[in-house]
Protein backbone atom coordinates (compact mmCIF):
# COMPACT_ATOMS: atom_id res chain seq x y z
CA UNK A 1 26.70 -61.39 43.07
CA UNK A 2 25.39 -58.01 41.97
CA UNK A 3 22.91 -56.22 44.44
CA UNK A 4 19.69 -56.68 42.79
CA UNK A 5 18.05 -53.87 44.87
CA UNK A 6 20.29 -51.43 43.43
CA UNK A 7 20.24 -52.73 39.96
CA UNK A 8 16.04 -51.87 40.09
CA UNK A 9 16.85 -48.65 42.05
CA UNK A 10 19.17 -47.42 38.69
CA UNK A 11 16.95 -48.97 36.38
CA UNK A 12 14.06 -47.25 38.17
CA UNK A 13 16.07 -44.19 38.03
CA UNK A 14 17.08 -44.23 34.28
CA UNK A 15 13.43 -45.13 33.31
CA UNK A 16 12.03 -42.50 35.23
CA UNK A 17 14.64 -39.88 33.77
CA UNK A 18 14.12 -40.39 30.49
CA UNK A 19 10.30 -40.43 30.75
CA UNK A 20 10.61 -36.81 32.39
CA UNK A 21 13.24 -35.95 29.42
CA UNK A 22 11.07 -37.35 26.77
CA UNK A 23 7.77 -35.35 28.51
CA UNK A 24 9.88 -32.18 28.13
CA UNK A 25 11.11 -32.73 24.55
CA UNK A 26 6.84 -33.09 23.52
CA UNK A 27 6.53 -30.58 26.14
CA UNK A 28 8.73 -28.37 24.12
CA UNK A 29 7.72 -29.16 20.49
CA UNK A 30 3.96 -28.28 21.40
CA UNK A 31 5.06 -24.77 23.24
CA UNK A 32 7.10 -24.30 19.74
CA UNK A 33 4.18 -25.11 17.94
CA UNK A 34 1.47 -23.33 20.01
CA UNK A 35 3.66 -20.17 21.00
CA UNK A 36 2.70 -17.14 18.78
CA UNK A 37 4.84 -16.44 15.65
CA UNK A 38 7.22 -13.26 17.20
CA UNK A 39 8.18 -15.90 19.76
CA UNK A 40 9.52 -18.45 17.15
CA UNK A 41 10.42 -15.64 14.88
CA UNK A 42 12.02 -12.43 13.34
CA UNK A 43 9.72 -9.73 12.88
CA UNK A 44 9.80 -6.88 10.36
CA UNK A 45 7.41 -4.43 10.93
CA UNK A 46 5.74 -1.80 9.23
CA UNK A 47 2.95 0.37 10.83
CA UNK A 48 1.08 3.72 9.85
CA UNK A 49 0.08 6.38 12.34
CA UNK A 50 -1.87 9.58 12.94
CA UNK A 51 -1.69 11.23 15.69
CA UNK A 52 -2.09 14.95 17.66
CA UNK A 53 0.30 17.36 19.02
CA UNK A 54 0.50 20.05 21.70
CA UNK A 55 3.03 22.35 21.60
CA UNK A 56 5.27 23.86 24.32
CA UNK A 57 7.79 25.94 25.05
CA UNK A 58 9.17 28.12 21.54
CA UNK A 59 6.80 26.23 19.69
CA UNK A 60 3.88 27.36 21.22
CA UNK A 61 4.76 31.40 20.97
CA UNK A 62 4.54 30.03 16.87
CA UNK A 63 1.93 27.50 16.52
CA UNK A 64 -0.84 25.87 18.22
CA UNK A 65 -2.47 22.27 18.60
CA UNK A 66 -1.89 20.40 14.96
CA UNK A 67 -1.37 16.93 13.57
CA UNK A 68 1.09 14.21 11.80
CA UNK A 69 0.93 10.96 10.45
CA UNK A 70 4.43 9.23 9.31
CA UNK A 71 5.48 5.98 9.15
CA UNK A 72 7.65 3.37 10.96
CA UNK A 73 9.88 0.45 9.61
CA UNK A 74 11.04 -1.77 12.41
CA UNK A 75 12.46 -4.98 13.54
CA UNK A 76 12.26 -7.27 16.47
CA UNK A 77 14.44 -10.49 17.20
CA UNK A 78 12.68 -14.25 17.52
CA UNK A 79 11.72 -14.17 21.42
CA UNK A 80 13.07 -11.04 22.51
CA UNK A 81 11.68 -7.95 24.06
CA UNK A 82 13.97 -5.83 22.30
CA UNK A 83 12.74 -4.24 18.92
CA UNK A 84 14.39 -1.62 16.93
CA UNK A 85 12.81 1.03 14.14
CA UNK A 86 13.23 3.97 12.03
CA UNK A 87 10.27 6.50 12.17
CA UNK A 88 9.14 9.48 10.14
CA UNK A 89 6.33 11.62 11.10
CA UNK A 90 5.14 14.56 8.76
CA UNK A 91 3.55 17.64 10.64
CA UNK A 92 0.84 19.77 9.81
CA UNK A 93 -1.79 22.17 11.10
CA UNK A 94 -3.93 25.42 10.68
CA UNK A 95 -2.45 27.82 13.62
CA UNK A 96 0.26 29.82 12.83
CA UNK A 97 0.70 32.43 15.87
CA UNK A 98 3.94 34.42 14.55
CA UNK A 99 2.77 36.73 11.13
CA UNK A 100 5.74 37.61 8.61
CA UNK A 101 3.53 38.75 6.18
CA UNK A 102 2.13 41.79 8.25
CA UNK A 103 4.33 43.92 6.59
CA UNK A 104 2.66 43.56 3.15
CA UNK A 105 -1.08 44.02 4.91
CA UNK A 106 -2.95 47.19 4.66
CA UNK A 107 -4.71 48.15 7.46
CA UNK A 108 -7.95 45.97 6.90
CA UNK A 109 -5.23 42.92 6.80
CA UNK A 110 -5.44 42.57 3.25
CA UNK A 111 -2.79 41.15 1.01
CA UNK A 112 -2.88 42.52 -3.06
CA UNK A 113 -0.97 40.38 -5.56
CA UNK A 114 -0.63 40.90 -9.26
CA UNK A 115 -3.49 40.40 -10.77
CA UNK A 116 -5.37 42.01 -14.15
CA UNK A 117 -7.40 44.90 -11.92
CA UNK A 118 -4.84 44.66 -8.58
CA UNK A 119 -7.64 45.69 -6.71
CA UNK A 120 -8.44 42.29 -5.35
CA UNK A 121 -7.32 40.77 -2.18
CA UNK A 122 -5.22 37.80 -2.75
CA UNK A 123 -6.46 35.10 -0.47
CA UNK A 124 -3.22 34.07 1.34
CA UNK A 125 -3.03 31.63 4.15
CA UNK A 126 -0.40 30.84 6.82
CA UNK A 127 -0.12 26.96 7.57
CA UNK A 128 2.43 24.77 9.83
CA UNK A 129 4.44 22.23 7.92
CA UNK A 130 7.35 20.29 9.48
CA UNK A 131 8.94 16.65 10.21
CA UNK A 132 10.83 14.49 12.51
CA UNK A 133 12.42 11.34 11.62
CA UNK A 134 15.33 9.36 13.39
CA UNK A 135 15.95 5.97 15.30
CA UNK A 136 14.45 4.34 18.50
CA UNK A 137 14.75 2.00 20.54
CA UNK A 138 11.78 0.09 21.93
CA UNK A 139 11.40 -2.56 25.03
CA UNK A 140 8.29 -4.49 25.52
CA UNK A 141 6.53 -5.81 28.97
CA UNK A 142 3.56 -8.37 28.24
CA UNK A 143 0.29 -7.69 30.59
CA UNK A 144 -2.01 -10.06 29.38
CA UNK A 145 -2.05 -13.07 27.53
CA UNK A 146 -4.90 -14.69 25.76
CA UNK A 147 -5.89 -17.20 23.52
CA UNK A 148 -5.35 -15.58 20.30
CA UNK A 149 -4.46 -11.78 21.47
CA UNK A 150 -1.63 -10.66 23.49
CA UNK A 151 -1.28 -7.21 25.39
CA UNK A 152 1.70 -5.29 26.10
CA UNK A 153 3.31 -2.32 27.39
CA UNK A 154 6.26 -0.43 25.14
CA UNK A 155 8.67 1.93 26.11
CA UNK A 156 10.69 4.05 23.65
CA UNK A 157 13.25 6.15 23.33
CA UNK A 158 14.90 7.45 19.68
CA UNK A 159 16.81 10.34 18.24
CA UNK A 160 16.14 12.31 15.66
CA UNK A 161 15.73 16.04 13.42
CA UNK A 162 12.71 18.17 13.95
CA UNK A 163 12.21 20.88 10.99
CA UNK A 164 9.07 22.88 10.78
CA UNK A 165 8.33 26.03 8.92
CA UNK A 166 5.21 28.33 7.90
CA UNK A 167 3.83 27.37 4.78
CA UNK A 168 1.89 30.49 2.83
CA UNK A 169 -1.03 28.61 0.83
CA UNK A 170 -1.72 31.08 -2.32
CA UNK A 171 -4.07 29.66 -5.07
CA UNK A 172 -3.95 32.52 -7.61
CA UNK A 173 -0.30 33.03 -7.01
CA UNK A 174 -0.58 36.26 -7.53
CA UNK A 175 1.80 37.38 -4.34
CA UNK A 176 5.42 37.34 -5.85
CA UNK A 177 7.15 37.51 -2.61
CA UNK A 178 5.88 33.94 -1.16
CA UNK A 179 7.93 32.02 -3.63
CA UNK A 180 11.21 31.28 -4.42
CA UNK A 181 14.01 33.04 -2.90
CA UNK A 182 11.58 35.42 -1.25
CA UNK A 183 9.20 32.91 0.16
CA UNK A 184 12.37 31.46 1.91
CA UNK A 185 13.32 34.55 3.78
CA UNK A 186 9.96 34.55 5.37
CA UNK A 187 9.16 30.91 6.04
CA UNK A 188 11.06 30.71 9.26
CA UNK A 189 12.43 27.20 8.93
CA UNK A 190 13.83 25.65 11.56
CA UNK A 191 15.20 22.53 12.71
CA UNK A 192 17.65 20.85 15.27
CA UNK A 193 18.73 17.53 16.71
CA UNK A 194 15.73 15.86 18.89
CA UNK A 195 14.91 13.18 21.34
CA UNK A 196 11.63 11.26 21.45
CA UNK A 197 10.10 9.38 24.18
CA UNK A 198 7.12 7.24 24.30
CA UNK A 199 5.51 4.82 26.63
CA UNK A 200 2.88 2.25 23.97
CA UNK A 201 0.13 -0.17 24.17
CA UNK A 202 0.48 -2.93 22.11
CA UNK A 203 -2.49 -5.14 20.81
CA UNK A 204 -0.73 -8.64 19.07
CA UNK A 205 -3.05 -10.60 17.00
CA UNK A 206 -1.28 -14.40 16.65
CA UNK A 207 -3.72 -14.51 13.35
CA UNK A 208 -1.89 -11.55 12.49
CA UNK A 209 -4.82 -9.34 11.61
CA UNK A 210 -5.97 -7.08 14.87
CA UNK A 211 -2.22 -5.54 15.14
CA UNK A 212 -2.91 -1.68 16.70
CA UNK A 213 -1.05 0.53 19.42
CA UNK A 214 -1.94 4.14 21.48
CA UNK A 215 1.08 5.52 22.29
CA UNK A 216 1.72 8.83 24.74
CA UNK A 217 4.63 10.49 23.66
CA UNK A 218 6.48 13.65 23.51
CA UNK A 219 9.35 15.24 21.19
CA UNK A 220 12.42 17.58 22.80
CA UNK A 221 14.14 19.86 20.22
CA UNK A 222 17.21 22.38 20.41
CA UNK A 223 16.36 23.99 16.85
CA UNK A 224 17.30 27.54 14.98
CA UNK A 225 16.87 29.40 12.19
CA UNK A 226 17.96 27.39 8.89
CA UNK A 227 17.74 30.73 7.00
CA UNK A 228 20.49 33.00 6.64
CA UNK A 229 18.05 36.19 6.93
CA UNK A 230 14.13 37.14 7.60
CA UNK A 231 13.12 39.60 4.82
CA UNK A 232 10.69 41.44 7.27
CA UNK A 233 12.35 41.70 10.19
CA UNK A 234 15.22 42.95 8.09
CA UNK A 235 18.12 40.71 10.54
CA UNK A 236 20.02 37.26 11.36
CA UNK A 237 18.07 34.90 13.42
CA UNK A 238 20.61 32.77 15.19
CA UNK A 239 19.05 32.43 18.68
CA UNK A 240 18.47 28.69 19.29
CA UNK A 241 15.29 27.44 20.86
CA UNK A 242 14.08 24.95 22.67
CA UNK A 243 10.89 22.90 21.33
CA UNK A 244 8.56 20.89 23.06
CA UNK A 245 5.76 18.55 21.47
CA UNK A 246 3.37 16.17 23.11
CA UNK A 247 0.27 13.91 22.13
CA UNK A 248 -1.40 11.01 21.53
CA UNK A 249 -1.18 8.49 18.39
CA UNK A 250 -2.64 5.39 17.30
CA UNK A 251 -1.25 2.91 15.03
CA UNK A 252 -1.72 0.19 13.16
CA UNK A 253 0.43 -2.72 12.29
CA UNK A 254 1.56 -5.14 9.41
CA UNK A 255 3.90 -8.09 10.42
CA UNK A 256 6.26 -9.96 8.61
CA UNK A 257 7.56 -13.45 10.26
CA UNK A 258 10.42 -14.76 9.02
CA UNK A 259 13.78 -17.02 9.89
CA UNK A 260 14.24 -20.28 11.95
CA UNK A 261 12.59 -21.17 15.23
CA UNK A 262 14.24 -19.68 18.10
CA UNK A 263 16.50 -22.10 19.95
CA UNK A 264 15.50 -20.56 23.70
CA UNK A 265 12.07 -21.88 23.17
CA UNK A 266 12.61 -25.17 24.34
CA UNK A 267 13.11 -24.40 27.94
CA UNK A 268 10.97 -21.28 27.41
């Protein structure tokens, strides 16, 4: 005859196994349905941001403290920490420490165009224009989760091309030899490959409304002349130069969920 103490001791056994596997399986299906939506799915993002620079190195001898705001299209996989993007940031500012206009200056720094009398000063002014777009690479680290927001951590690295010239603002136009072929020769544009490196907080909203980030970060560029010759220095400009930006910028966030549930979830 069968041993009926072991026949309870399996039964007791299978019973109490498939209780605990059934327990996980709701278990499971209410983390799915409770988790927020970048855990149980792809993310594409799109975010604004403004934000301020310091210059260093070369870049200071030409211009000092100015702005950008650009643009960033990125994507993140369902429950991963990994998120890739492609930025572009658009420089501008009001300091512009290197003068090639001085040579058209009299010596009360005035600047005649053609106008009816040519006795008027033209009213020319020297601004900073420039860019930097290219790829990064982003990994999160959550710090704090609550109910309905969730804070993070983000480092970054990406590549990318600086440019950045001087931009002669001229209203009356009268000045001939700030545009077209002659504006280029004194512009100074420059540009070079780049690296960018950023450390991020992150502010999630699982409502998908409070999405913001302040990110440190700072932009290393080996640039050079892009012109072939600088009309008032009268010479070739090949020297390359090494350009330094850092700052502060805050963001903010729209987020698309799409795709399946993630798989990993279940035993998340």
């Amino acid at each position: 005859m069968p041993d009926l103490r072991r026949i309870k001791w399996w039964s007791a056994s299978l019973v109490a196994l498939l209780s605990l596997h059934s327990y996980s399986f709701i278990r499971a299906q209410q983390n799915i349905r409770t988790a927020p939506p970048w855990m149980k799915k792809h993310t594409a993002e799109f975010a604004y941001h403004y934000a301020v620079h310091q210059p260093y190195a070369a870049l200071a001898h030409r211009y000092g403290t100015f702005l950008s705001n650009g643009i960033t299209v990125g994507f993140q996989p369902a429950a991963s920490p990994w998120s890739w993007s492609i930025v572009y940031d658009y420089f501008f500012g009001k300091t512009v420490k290197e003068d090639p206009l001085a040579w058209l200056r009299d010596e009360y720094g005035h600047i005649y165009g053609w106008d009816e009398s040519g006795a008027t000063p033209a009213n020319v002014l020297l601004r900073m224009r420039g860019s930097w777009i290219g790829a990064t690479m982003d990994y999160a680290f959550r710090i704090l989760q609550q109910q309905s927001l969730h804070h993070y951590t983000q480092a970054s690295i990406g590549m990318g091309v600086m440019r950045h010239r001087i931009y002669f603002v001229d209203d009356s136009r009268s000045v001939a030899q700030l545009f077209g072929h002659y504006g280029r020769g004194l512009d100074r544009l420059s540009g070079g490959p780049s690296l960018r490196l950023a450390l991020r907080y992150r502010l999630l909203d699982v409502k998908n409304r409070r999405n913001f980030s302040i990110t440190l970060f700072s932009y290393f560029a080996r640039t050079r002349n892009l012109r072939s010759f600088n009309y008032d220095q009268m010479a070739y400009d090949r020297t390359y130069r090494i350009d330094i930006t850092a700052g502060v910028s805050v963001s903010y966030h729209l987020r698309y969920y799409f795709g399946n549930q993630s798989k990993e979830l279940i035993f998340y």
